[in-house]
Protein backbone atom coordinates (compact mmCIF):
# COMPACT_ATOMS: atom_id res chain seq x y z
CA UNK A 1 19.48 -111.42 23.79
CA UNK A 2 20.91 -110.64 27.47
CA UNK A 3 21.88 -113.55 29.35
CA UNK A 4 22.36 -114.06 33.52
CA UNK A 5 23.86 -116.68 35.02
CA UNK A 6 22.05 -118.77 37.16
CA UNK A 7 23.32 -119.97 40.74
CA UNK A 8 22.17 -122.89 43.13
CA UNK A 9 22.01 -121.89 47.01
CA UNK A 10 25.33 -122.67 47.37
CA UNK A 11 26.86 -119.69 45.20
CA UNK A 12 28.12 -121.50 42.37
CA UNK A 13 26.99 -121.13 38.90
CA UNK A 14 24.87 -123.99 37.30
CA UNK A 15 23.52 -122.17 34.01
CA UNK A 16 22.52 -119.62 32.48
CA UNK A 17 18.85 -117.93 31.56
CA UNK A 18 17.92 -115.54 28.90
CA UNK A 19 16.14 -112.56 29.68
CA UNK A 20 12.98 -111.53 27.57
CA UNK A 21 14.40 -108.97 25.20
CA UNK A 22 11.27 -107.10 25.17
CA UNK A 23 10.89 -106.87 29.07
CA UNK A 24 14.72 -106.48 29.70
CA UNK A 25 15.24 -103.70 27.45
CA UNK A 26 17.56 -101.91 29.32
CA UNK A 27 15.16 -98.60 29.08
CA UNK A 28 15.08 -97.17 32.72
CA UNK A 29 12.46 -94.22 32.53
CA UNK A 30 13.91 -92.40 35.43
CA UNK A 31 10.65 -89.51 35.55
CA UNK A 32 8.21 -92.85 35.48
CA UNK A 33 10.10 -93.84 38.68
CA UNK A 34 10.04 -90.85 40.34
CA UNK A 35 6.21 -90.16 39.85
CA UNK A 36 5.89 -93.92 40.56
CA UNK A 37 7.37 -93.52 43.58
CA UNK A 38 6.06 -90.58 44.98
CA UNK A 39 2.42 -92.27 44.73
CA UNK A 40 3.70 -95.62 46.81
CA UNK A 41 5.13 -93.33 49.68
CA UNK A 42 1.76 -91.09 49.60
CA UNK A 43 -0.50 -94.30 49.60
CA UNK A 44 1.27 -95.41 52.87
CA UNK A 45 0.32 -92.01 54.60
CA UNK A 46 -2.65 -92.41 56.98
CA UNK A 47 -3.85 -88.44 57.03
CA UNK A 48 -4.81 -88.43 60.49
CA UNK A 49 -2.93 -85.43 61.90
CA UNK A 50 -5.13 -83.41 63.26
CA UNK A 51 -5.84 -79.68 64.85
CA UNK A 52 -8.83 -77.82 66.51
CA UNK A 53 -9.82 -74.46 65.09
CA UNK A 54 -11.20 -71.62 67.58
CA UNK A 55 -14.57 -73.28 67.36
CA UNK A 56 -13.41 -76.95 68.57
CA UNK A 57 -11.29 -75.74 71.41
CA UNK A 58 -13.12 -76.40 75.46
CA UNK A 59 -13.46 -72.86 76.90
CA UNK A 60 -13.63 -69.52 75.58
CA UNK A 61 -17.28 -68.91 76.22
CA UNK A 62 -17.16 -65.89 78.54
CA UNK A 63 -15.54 -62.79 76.86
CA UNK A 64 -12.48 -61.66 79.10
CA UNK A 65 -12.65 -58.12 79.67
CA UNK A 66 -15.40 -55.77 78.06
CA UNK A 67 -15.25 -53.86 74.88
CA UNK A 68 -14.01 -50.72 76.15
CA UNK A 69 -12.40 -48.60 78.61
CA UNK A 70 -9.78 -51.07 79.36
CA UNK A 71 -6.95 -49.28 77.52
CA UNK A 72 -6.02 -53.08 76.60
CA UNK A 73 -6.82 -55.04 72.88
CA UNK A 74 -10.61 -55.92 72.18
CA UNK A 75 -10.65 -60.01 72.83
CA UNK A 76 -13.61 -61.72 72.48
CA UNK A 77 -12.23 -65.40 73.68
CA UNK A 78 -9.12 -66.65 75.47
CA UNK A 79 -9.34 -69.35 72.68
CA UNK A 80 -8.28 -66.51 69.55
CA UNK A 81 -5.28 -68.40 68.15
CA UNK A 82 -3.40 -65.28 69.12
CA UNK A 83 -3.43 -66.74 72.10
CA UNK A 84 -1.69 -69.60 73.86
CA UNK A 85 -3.87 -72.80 74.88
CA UNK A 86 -6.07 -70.94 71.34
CA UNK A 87 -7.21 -72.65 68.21
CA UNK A 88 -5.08 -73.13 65.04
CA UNK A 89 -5.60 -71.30 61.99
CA UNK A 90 -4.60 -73.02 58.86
CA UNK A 91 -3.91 -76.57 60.71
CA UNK A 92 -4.16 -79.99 59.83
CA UNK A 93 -6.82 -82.07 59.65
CA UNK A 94 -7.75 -85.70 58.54
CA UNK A 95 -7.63 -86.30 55.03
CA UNK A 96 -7.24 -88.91 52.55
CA UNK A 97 -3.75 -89.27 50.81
CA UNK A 98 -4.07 -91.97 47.90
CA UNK A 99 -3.49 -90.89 44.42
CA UNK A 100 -4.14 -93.93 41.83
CA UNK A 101 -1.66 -94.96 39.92
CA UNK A 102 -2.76 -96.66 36.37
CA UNK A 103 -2.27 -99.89 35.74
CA UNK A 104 -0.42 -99.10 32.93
CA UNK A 105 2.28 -97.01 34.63
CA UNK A 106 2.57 -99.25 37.48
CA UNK A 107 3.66 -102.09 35.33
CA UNK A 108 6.23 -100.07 33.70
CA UNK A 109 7.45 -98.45 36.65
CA UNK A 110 8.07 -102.51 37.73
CA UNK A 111 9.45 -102.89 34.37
CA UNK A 112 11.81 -99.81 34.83
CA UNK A 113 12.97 -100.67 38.19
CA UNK A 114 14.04 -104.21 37.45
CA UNK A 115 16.10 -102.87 34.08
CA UNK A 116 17.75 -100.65 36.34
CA UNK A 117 18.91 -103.57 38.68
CA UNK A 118 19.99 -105.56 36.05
CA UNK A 119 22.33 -102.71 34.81
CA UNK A 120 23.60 -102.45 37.96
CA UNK A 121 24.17 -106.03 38.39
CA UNK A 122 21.81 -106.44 41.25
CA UNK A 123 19.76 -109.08 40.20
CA UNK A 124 20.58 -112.44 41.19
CA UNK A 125 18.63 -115.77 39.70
CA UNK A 126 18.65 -118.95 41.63
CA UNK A 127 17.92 -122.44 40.31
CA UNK A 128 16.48 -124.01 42.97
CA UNK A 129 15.01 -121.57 45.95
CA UNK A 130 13.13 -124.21 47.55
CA UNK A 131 16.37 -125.85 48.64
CA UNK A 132 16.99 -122.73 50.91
CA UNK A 133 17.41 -123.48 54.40
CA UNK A 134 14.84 -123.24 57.49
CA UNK A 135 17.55 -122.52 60.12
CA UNK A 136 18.50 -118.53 60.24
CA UNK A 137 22.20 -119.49 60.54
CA UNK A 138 22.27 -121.29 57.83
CA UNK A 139 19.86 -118.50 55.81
CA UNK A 140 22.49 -116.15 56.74
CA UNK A 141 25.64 -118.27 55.07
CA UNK A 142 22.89 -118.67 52.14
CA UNK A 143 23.03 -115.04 51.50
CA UNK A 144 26.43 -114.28 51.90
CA UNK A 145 27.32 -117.23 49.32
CA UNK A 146 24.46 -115.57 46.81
CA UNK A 147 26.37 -111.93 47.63
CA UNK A 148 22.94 -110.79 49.04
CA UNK A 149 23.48 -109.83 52.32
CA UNK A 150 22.98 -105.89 52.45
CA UNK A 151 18.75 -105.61 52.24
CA UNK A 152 17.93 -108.30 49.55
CA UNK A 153 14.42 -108.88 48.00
CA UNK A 154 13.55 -112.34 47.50
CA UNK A 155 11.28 -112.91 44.94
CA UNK A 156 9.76 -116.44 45.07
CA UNK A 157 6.65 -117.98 43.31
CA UNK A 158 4.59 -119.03 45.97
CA UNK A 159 4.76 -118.36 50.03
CA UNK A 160 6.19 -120.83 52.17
CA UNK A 161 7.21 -120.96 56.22
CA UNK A 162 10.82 -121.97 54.99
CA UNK A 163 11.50 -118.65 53.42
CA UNK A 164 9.38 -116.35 55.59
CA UNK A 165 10.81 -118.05 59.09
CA UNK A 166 14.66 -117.13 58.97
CA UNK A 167 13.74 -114.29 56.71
CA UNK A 168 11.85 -112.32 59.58
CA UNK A 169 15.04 -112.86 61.88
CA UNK A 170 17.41 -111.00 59.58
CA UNK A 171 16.48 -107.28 59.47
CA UNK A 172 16.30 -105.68 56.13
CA UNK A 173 15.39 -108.98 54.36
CA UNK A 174 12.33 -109.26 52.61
CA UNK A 175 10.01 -112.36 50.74
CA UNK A 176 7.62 -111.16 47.64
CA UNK A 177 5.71 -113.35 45.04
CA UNK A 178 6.33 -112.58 41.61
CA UNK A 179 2.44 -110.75 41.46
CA UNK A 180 2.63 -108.63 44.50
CA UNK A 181 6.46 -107.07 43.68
CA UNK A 182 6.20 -103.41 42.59
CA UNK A 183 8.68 -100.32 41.81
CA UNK A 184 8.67 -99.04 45.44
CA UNK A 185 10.17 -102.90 46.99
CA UNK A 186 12.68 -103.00 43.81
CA UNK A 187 14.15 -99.87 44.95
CA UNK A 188 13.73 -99.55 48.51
CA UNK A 189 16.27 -102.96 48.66
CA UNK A 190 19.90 -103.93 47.52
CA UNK A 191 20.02 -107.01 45.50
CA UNK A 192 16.93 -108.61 43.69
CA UNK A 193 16.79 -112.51 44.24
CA UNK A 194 14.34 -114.13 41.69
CA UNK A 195 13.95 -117.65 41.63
CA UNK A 196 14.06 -118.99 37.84
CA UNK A 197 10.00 -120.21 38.04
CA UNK A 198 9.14 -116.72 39.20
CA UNK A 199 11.01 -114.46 37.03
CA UNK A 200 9.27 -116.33 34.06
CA UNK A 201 5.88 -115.95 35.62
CA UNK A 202 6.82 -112.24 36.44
CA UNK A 203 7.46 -111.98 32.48
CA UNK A 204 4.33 -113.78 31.48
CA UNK A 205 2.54 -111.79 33.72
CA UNK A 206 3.80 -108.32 33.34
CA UNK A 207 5.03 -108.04 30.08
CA UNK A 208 4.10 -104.65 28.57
């Protein structure tokens, strides 16, 4: 069975914790991720790009220039989209963009995505994460004595103004429960900060 040491706020090591073998496999399923992924980043797409055809464009009514006899092209409406200030042919128009993703795959793409931090020894467990500080000085010397400084995740069991506060101050720092985490914030950040309560909810939980 894997073990990680466990470290107070301060840095220092105070234990250690084993990880669920059959959760912490070490199995990353890298094409899981990908599709995984690739639904997340389509879900937050809001479809509303937009583009008027011939028919939705003001003007046009009055044909330009009669059939023939001209010597010029036959036009039946300065809004053709051969011309400029003319409709768009083929454009885009409002649509929805949200694939589902099972909840079978989504747990494993979690599952996936935290094996692949462990095995590159970005996840961190603290004992105590309700000791952290208020103050957004003293957040920051938190994180640099966790080695968590470059875009961590915090993972914590339950909300609370003492993480979210400094946390909003430092740019690329982020505060999840345990039940709202998924592949997409795993991989988007650095290091993975779990408090010890919430990584064995997250396992009770999620286990698949």
């Amino acid at each position: 069975m894997k073990t990680i040491s466990v470290h107070d706020i301060k840095g220092k090591v105070t234990g250690k914790v084993s990880l669920d073998e059959g959760y912490f496999n070490s199995k990353v399923n890298r094409p899981l991720l990908h599709q995984a992924v690739l639904i997340y980043q389509a879900n937050k797409r809001g479809g509303r790009a937009s583009t008027k055809t011939r028919g939705e464009v003001r003007g046009g009514g009055r044909k330009p220039w009669r059939q023939k006899g001209t010597g010029r092209a036959r036009v039946g409406s300065i809004r053709s989209p051969l011309w400029r200030g003319g409709g768009v042919v083929f454009g885009p128009h409002p649509r929805q963009f949200r694939p589902k993703l099972p909840k079978d795959i989504k747990a494993q793409a979690l599952k996936a995505s935290l094996n692949a931090k462990v095995k590159d020894n970005e996840f961190i467990v603290l004992d105590n994460i309700s000791e952290t500080p208020a103050k957004t000085k003293k957040f920051v010397l938190f994180l640099k004595a966790v080695k968590a400084e470059k875009r961590p995740l915090l993972v914590v069991e339950k909300y609370s103004p003492q993480f979210l506060r400094p946390a909003r101050n430092i740019p690329g720092v982020a505060v999840k429960t345990f039940n709202t985490i998924c592949a997409l914030d795993v991989l988007t950040h650095g290091k993975i900060v779990f408090s010890k309560q919430a990584l064995e909810n997250l396992v009770k939980l999620r286990k698949v």
